[in-house]
C-alpha atoms as a PDB file:
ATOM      1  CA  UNK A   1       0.000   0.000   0.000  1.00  0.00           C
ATOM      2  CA  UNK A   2       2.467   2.347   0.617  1.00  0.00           C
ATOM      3  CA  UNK A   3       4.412   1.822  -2.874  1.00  0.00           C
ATOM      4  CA  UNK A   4       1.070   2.489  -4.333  1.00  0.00           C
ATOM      5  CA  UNK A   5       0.767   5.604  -2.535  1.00  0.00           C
ATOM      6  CA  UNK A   6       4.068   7.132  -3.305  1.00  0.00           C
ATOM      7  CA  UNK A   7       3.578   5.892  -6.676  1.00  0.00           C
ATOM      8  CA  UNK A   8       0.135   8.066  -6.894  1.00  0.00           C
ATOM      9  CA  UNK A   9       2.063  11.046  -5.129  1.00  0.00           C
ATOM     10  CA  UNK A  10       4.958  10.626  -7.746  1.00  0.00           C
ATOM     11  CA  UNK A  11       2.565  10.994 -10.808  1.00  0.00           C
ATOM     12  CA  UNK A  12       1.068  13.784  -9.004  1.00  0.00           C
ATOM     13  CA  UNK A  13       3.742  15.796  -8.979  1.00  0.00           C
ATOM     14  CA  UNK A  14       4.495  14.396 -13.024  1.00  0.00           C
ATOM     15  CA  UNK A  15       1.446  15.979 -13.800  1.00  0.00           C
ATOM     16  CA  UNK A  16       2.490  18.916 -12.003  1.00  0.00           C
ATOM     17  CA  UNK A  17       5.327  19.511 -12.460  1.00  0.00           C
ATOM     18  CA  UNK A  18       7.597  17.623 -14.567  1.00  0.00           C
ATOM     19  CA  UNK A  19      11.021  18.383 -13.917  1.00  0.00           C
ATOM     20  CA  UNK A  20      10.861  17.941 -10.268  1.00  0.00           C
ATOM     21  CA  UNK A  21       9.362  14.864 -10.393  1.00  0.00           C
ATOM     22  CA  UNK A  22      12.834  13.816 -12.292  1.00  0.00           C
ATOM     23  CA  UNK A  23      14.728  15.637  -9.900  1.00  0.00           C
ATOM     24  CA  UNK A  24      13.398  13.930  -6.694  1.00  0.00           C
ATOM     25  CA  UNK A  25      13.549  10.200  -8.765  1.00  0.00           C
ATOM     26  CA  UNK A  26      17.214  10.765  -9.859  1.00  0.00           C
ATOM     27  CA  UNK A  27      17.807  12.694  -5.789  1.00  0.00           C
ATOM     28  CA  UNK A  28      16.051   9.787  -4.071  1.00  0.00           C
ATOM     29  CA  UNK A  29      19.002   7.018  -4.297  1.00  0.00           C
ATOM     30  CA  UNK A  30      21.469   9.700  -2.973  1.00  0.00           C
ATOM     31  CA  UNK A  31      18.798  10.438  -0.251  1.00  0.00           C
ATOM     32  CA  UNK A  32      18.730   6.699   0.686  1.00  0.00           C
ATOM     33  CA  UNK A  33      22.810   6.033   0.780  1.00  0.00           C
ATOM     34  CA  UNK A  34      22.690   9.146   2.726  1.00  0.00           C
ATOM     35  CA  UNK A  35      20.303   8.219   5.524  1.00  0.00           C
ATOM     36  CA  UNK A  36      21.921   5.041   6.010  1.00  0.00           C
ATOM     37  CA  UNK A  37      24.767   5.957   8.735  1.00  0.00           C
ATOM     38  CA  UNK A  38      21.604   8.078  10.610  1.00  0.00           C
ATOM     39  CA  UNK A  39      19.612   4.425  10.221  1.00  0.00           C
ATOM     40  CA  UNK A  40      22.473   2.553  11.753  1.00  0.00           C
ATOM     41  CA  UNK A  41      23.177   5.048  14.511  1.00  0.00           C
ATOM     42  CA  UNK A  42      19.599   5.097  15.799  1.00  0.00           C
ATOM     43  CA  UNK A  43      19.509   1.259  15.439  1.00  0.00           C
ATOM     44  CA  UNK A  44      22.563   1.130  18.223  1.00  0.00           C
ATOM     45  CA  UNK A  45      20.985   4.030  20.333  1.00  0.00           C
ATOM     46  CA  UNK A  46      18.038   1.812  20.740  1.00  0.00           C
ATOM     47  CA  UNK A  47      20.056  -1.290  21.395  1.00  0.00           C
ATOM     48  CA  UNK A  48      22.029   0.621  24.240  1.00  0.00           C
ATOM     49  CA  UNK A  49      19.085   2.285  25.685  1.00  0.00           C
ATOM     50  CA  UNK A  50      17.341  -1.463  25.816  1.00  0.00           C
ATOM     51  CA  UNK A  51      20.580  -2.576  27.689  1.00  0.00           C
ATOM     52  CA  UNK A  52      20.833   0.484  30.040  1.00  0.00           C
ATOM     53  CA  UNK A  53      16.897  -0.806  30.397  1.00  0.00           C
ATOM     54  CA  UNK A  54      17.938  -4.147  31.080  1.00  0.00           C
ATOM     55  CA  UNK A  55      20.553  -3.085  33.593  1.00  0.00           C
ATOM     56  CA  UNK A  56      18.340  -0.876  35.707  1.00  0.00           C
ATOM     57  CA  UNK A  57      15.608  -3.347  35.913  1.00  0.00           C
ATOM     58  CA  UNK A  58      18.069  -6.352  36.570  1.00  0.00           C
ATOM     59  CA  UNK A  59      17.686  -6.335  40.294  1.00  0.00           C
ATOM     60  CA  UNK A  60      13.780  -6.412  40.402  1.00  0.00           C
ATOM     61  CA  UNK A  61      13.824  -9.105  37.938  1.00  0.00           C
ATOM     62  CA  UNK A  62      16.343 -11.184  39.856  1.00  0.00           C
ATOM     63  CA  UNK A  63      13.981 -10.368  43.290  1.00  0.00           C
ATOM     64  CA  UNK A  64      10.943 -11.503  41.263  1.00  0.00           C
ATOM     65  CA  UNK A  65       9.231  -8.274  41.334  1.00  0.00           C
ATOM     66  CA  UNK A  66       6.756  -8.175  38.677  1.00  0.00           C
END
């Protein structure tokens, strides 16, 4: 559904206005290669926070606190 719907929004803006619809298809696989170290950094963020998590609630757990 939601290739189908940026598919629709894409001819929208064809219709519109031509030349940056081919700007954003010939920008969007720079965009992508570009938001991949921001993708990997949040992806260890959220492992360390769940870890710091895991720490703090380690001595509940281990008095069977619930």
């Amino acid at each position: 559904m939601k290739i189908l719907l940026t598919l629709l929004l894409w001819g929208i803006l064809l219709a519109l206005c031509w030349p940056l619809a081919l700007l954003v298809l010939v920008a969007w696989p720079f965009l992508w290669l570009l938001s991949i170290p921001f993708r990997i950094v949040a992806t260890l963020m959220e492992a360390l926070l769940a870890l710091v998590k895991a720490l703090l609630f380690l001595p509940a757990r281990m008095l069977g606190s619930r």
